[in-house]
C-alpha atoms as a PDB file:
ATOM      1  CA  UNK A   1       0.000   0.000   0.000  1.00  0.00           C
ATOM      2  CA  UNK A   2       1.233   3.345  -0.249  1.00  0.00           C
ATOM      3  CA  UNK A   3       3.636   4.972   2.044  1.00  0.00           C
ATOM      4  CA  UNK A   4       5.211   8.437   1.997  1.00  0.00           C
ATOM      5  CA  UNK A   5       3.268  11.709   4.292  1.00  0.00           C
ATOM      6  CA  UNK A   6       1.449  10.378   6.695  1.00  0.00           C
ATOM      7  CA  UNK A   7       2.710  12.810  10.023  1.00  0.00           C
ATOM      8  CA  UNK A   8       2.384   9.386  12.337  1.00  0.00           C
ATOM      9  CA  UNK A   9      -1.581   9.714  11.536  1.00  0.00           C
ATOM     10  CA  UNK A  10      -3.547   6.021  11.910  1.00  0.00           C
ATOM     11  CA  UNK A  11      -4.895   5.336   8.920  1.00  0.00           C
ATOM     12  CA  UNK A  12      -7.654   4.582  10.513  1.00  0.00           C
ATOM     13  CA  UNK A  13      -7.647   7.285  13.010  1.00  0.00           C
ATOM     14  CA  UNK A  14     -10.630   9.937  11.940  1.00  0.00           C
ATOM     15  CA  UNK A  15     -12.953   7.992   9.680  1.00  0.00           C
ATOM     16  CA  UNK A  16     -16.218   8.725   8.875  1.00  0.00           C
ATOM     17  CA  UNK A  17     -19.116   6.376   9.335  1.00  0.00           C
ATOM     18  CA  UNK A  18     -19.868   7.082   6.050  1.00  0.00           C
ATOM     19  CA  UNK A  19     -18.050   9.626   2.697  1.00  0.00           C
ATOM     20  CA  UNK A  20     -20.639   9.697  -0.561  1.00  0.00           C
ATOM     21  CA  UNK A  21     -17.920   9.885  -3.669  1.00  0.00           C
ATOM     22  CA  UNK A  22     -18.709  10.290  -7.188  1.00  0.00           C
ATOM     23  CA  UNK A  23     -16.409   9.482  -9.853  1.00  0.00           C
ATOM     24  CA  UNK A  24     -17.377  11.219 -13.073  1.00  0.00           C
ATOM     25  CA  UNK A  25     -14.853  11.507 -16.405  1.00  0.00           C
ATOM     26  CA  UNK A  26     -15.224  12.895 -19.815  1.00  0.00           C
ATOM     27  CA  UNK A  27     -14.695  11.627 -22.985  1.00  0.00           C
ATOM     28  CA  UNK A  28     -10.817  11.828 -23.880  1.00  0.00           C
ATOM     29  CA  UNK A  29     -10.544   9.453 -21.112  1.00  0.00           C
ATOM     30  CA  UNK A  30     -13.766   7.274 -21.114  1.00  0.00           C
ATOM     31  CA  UNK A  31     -11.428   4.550 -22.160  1.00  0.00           C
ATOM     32  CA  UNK A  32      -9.753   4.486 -18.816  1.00  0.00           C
ATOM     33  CA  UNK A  33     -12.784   4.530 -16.558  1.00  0.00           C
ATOM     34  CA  UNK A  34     -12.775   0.868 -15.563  1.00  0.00           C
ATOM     35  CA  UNK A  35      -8.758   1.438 -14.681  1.00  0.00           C
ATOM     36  CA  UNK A  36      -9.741   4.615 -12.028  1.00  0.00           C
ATOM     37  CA  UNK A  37     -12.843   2.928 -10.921  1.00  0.00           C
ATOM     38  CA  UNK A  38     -11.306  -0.012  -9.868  1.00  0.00           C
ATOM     39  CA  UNK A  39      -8.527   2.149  -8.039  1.00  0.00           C
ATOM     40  CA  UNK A  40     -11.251   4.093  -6.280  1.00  0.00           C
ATOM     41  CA  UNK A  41     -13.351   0.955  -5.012  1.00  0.00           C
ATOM     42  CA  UNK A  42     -10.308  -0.747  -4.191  1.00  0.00           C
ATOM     43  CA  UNK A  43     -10.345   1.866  -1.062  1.00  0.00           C
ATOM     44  CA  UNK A  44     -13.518   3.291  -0.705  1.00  0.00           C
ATOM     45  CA  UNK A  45     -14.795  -0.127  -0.203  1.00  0.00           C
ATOM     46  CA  UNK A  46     -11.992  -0.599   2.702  1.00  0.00           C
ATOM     47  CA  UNK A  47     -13.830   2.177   4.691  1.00  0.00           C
ATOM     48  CA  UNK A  48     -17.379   1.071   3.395  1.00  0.00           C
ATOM     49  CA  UNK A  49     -17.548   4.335   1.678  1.00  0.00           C
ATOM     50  CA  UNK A  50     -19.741   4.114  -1.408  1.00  0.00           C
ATOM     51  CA  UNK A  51     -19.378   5.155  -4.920  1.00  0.00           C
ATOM     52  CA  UNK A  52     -21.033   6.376  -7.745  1.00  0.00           C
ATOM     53  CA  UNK A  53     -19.825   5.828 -10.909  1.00  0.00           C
ATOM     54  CA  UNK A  54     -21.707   8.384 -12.963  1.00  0.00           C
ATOM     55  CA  UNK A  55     -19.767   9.001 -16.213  1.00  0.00           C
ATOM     56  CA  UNK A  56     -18.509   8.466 -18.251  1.00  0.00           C
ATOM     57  CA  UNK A  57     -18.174   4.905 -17.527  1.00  0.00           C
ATOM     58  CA  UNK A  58     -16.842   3.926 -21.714  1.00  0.00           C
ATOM     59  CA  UNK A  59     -16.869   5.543 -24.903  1.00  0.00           C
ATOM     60  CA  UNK A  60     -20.142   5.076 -25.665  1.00  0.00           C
ATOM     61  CA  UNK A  61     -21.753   6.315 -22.721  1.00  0.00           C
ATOM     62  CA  UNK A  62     -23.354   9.778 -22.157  1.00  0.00           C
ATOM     63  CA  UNK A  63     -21.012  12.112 -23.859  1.00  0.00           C
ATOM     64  CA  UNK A  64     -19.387  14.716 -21.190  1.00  0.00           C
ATOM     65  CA  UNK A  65     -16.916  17.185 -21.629  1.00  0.00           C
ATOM     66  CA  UNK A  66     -15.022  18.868 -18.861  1.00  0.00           C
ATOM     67  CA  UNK A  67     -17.591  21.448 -18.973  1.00  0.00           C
ATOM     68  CA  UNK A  68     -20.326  19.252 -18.131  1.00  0.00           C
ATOM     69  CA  UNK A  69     -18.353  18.283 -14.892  1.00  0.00           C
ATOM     70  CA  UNK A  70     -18.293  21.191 -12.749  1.00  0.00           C
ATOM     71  CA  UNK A  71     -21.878  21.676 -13.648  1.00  0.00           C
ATOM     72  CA  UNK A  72     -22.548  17.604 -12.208  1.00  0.00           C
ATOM     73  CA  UNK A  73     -20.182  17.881  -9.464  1.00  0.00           C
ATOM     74  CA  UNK A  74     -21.887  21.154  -8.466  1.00  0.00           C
ATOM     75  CA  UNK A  75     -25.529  20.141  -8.388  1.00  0.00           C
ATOM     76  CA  UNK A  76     -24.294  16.678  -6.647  1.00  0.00           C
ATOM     77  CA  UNK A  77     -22.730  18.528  -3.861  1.00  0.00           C
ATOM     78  CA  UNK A  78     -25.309  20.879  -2.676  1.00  0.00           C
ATOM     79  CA  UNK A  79     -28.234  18.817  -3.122  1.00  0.00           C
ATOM     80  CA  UNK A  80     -25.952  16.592  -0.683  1.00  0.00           C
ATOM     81  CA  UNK A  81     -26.578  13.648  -2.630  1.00  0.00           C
ATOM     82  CA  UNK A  82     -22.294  13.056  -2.440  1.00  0.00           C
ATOM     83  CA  UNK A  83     -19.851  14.230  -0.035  1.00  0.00           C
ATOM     84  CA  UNK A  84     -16.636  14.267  -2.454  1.00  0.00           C
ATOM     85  CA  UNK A  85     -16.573  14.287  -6.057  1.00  0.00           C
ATOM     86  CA  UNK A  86     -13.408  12.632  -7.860  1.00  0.00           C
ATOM     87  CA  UNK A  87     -12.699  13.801 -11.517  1.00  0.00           C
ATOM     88  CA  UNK A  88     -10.263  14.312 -13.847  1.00  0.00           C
ATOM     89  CA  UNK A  89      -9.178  14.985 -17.685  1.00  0.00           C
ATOM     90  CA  UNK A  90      -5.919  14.403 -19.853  1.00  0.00           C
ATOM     91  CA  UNK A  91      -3.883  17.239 -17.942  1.00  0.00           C
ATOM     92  CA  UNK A  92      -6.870  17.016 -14.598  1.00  0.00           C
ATOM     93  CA  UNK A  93      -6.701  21.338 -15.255  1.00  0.00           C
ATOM     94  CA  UNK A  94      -9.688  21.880 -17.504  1.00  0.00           C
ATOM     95  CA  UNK A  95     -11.798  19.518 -14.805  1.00  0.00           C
ATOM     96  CA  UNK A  96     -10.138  21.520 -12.428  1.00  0.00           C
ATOM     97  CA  UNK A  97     -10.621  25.072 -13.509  1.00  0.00           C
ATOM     98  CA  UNK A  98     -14.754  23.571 -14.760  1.00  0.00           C
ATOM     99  CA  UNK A  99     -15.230  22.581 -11.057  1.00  0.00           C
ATOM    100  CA  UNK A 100     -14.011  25.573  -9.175  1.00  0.00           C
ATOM    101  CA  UNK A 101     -15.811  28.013 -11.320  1.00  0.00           C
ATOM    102  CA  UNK A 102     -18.776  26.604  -9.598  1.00  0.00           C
ATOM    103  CA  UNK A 103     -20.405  27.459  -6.008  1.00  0.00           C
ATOM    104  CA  UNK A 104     -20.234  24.877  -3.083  1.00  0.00           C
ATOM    105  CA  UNK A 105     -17.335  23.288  -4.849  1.00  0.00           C
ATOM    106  CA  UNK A 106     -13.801  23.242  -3.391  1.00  0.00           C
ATOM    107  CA  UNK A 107     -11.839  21.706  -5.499  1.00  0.00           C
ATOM    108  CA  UNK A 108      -7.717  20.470  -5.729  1.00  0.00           C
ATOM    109  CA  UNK A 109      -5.262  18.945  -8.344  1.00  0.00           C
ATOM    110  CA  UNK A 110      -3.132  15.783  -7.368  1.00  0.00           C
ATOM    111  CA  UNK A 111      -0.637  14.596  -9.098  1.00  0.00           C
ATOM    112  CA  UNK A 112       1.115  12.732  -6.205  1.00  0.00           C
ATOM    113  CA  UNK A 113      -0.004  11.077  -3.081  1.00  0.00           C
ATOM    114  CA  UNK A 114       1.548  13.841  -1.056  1.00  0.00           C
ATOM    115  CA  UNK A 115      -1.098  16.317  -3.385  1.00  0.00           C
ATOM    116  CA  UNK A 116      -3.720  14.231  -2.140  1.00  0.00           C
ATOM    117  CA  UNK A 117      -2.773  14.068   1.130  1.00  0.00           C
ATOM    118  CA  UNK A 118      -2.241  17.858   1.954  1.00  0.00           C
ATOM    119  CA  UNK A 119      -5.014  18.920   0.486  1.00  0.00           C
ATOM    120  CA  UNK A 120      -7.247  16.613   1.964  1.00  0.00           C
ATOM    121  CA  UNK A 121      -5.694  17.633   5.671  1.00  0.00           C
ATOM    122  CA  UNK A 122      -5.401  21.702   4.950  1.00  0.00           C
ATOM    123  CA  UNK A 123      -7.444  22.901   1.985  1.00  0.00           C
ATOM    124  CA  UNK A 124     -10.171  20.436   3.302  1.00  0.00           C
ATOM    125  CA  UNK A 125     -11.765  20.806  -0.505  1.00  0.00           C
ATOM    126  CA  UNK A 126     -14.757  18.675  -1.521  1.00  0.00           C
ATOM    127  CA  UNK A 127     -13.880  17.521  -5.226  1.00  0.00           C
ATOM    128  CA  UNK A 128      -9.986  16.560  -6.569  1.00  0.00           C
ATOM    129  CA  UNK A 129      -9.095  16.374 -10.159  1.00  0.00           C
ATOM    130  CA  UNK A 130      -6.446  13.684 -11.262  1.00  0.00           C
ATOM    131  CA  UNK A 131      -4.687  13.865 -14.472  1.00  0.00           C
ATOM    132  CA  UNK A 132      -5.597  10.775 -16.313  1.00  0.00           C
ATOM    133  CA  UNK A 133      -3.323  10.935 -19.541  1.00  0.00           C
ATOM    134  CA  UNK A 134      -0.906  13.499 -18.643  1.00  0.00           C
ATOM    135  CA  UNK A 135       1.964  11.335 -16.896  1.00  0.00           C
ATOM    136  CA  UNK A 136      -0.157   8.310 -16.959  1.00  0.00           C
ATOM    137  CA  UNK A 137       2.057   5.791 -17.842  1.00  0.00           C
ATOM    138  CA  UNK A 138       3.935   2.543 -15.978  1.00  0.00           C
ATOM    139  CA  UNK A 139       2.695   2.522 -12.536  1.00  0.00           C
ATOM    140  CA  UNK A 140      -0.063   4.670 -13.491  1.00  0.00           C
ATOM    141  CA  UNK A 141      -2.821   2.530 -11.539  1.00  0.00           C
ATOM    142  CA  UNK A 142      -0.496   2.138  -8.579  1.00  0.00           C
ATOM    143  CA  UNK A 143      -0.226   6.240  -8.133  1.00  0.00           C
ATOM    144  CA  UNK A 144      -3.688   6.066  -7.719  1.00  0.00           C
ATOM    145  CA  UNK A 145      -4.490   4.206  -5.550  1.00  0.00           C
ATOM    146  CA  UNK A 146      -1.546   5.330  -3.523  1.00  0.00           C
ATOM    147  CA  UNK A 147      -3.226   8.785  -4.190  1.00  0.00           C
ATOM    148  CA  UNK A 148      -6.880   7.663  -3.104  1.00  0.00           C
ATOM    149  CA  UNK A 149      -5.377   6.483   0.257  1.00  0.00           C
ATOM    150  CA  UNK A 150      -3.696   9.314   1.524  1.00  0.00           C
ATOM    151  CA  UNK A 151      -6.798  11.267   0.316  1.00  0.00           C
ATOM    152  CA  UNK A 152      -9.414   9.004   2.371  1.00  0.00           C
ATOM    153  CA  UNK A 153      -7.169   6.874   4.960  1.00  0.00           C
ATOM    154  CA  UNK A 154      -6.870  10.019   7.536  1.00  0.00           C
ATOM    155  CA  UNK A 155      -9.662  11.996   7.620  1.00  0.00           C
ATOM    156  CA  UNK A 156      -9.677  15.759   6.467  1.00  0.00           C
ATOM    157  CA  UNK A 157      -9.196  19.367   7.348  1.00  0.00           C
ATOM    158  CA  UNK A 158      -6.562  17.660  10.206  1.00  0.00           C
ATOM    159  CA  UNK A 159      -3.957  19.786   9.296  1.00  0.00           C
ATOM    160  CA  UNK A 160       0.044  19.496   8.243  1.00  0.00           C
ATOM    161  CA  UNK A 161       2.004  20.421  10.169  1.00  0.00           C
ATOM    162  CA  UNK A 162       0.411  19.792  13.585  1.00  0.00           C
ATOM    163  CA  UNK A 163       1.936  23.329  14.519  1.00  0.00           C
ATOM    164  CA  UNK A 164       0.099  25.288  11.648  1.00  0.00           C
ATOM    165  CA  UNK A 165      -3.427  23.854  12.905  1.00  0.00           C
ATOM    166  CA  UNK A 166      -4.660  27.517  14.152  1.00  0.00           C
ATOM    167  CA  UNK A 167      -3.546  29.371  11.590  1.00  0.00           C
ATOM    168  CA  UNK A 168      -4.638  27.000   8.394  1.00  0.00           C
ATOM    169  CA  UNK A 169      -8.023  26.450  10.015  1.00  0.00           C
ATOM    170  CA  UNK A 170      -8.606  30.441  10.433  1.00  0.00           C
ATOM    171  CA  UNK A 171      -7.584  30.517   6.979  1.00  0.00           C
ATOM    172  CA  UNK A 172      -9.721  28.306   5.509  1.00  0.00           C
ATOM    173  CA  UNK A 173     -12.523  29.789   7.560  1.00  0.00           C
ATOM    174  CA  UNK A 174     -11.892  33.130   5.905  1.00  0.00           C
ATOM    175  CA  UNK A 175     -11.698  31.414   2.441  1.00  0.00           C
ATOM    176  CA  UNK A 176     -14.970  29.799   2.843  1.00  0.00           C
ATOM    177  CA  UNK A 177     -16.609  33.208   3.652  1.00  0.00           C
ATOM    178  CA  UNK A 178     -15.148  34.836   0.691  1.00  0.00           C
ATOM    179  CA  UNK A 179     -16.032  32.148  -1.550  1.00  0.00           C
ATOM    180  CA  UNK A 180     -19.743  32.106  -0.136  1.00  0.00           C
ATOM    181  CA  UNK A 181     -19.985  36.580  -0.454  1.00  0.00           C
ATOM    182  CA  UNK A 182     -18.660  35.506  -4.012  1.00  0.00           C
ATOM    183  CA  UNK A 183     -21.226  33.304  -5.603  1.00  0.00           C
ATOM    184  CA  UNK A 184     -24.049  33.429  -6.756  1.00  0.00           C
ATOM    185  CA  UNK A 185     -27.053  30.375  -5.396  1.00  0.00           C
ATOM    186  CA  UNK A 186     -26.763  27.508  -7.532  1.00  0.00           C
ATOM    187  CA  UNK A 187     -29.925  27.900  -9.128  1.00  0.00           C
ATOM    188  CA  UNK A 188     -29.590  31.414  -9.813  1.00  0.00           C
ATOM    189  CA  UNK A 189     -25.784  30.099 -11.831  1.00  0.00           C
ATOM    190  CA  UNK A 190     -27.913  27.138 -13.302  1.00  0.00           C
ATOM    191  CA  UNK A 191     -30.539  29.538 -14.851  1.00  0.00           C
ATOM    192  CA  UNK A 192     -28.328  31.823 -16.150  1.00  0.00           C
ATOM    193  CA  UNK A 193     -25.558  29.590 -17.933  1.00  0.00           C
ATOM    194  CA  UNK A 194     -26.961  27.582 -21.466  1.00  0.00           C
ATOM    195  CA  UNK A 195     -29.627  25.659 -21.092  1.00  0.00           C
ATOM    196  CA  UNK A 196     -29.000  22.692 -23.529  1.00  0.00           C
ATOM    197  CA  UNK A 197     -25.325  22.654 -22.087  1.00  0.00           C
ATOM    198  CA  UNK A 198     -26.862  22.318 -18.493  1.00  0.00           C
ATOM    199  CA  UNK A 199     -29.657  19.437 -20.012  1.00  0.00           C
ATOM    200  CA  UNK A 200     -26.769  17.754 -21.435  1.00  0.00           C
ATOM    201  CA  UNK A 201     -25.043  17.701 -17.870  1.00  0.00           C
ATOM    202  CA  UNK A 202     -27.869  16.096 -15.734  1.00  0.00           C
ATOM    203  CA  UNK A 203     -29.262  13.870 -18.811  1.00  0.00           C
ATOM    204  CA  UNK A 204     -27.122  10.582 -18.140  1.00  0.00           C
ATOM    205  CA  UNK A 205     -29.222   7.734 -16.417  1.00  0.00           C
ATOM    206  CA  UNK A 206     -26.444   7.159 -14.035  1.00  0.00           C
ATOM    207  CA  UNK A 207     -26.609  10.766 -12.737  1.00  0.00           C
ATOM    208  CA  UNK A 208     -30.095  11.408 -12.340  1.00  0.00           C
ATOM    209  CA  UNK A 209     -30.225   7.797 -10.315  1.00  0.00           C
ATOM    210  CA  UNK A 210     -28.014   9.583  -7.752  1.00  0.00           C
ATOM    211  CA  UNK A 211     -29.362  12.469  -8.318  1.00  0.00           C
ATOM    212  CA  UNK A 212     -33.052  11.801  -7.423  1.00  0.00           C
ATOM    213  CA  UNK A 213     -32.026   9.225  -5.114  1.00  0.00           C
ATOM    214  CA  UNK A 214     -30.441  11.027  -2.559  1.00  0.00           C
ATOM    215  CA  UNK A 215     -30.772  14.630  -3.085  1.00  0.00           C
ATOM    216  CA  UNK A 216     -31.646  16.837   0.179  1.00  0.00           C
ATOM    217  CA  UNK A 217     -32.414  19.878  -1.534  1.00  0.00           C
ATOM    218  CA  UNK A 218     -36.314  20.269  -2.651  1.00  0.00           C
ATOM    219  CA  UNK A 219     -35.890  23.575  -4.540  1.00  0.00           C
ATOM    220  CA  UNK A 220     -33.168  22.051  -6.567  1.00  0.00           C
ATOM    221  CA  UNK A 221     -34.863  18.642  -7.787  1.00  0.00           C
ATOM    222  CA  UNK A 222     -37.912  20.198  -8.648  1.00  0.00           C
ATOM    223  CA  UNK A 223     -35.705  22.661 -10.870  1.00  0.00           C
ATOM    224  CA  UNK A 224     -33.668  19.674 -12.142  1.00  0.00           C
ATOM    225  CA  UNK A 225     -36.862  17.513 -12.655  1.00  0.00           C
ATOM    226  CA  UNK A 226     -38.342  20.264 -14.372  1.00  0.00           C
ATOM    227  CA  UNK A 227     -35.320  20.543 -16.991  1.00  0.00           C
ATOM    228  CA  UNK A 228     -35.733  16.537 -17.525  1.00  0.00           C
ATOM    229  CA  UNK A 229     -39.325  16.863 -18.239  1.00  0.00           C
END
């Protein structure tokens, strides 16, 4: 298993009883779905965490770009139907950059367990995005799941190093508030951006299964349901 930052943490130590995670791809890297999915599981299922495999899961599955992503990832994570979205594209920046530009979404880029790991414990983000072609040669399943360990093995927001723990959770604090006077509420952002590119988001099957399933926002499935009809 994987070794490397770990700050004499038990893996163990600060587990949930339960962490939601979607995995959701698009299509340059469809191919390799099975490959990151299997990485995923081979962890999340360790902790009994559960996860949602919404896209796309091959090449001939409902077509997403990047785009479509942060708009997914976004309505996923404040309806509450997942607690932690994991994503990526060739490089892992245009999922990045689709994710962040959306509100309730915190997301990182990981290249490296020790990426995964620090963000996890001081950013304390929701989402990660994981290059998938970029660097993704020999090895390239192992650095994974390496990654998805430090990223659910220790908890989050635990901080590193143990002596920065007031100042990095002020900080964060503050960045939460400025990201919150920032935004705009999701459905205000989902009215206002293209409509068909926002059907084309939420039309998979495996995404409006989650969706409907286990959303805890009534506003926001009516609105969504409404789109579908």
């Amino acid at each position: 298993t994987g070794k490397g930052i770990h700050s004499g943490i038990s893996r163990h130590a600060f587990r949930r009883d339960e962490m939601k995670i979607a995995l959701m791809m698009e299509n340059s890297q469809a191919a390799k779905n099975p490959v990151i999915l299997k990485e995923l599981k081979t962890v999340a299922d360790e902790k009994g965490f559960p996860v949602y495999n919404v896209g796309m899961s091959d090449e001939n599955d409902h077509h997403l770009t990047y785009i479509h992503l942060g708009i997914m990832a976004s309505i996923l994570l404040n309806a509450k139907a997942v607690d932690f979205v994991v994503t990526g594209c060739g490089t892992g920046q245009g999922a990045l950059m689709s994710l962040n530009i959306h509100p309730g979404v915190i997301c990182g880029y990981c290249i490296d367990p020790a990426d995964a790991f620090l963000f996890a414990q001081i950013n304390n983000g929701n989402a990660l995005s994981l290059p998938f072609a970029k660097g993704f040669g020999w090895g390239g399943e192992l650095n994974l799941e390496y990654c998805f360990e430090k990223l659910f093995g220790f908890g989050h927001g635990q901080v590193y190093p143990k002596e920065r723990v007031e100042p990095e959770q002020r900080n964060k604090k503050i960045l939460d508030g400025v990201r919150a006077a920032t935004f705009k509420p999701l459905i205000e952002c989902l009215k206002s951006i293209d409509q068909d590119l926002l059907k084309g988001a939420i039309a998979g099957e495996k995404f409006g299964e989650l969706f409907f399933a286990s959303c805890r926002d009534e506003e926001l499935a009516a609105y969504i349901k409404s789109l579908l009809a």
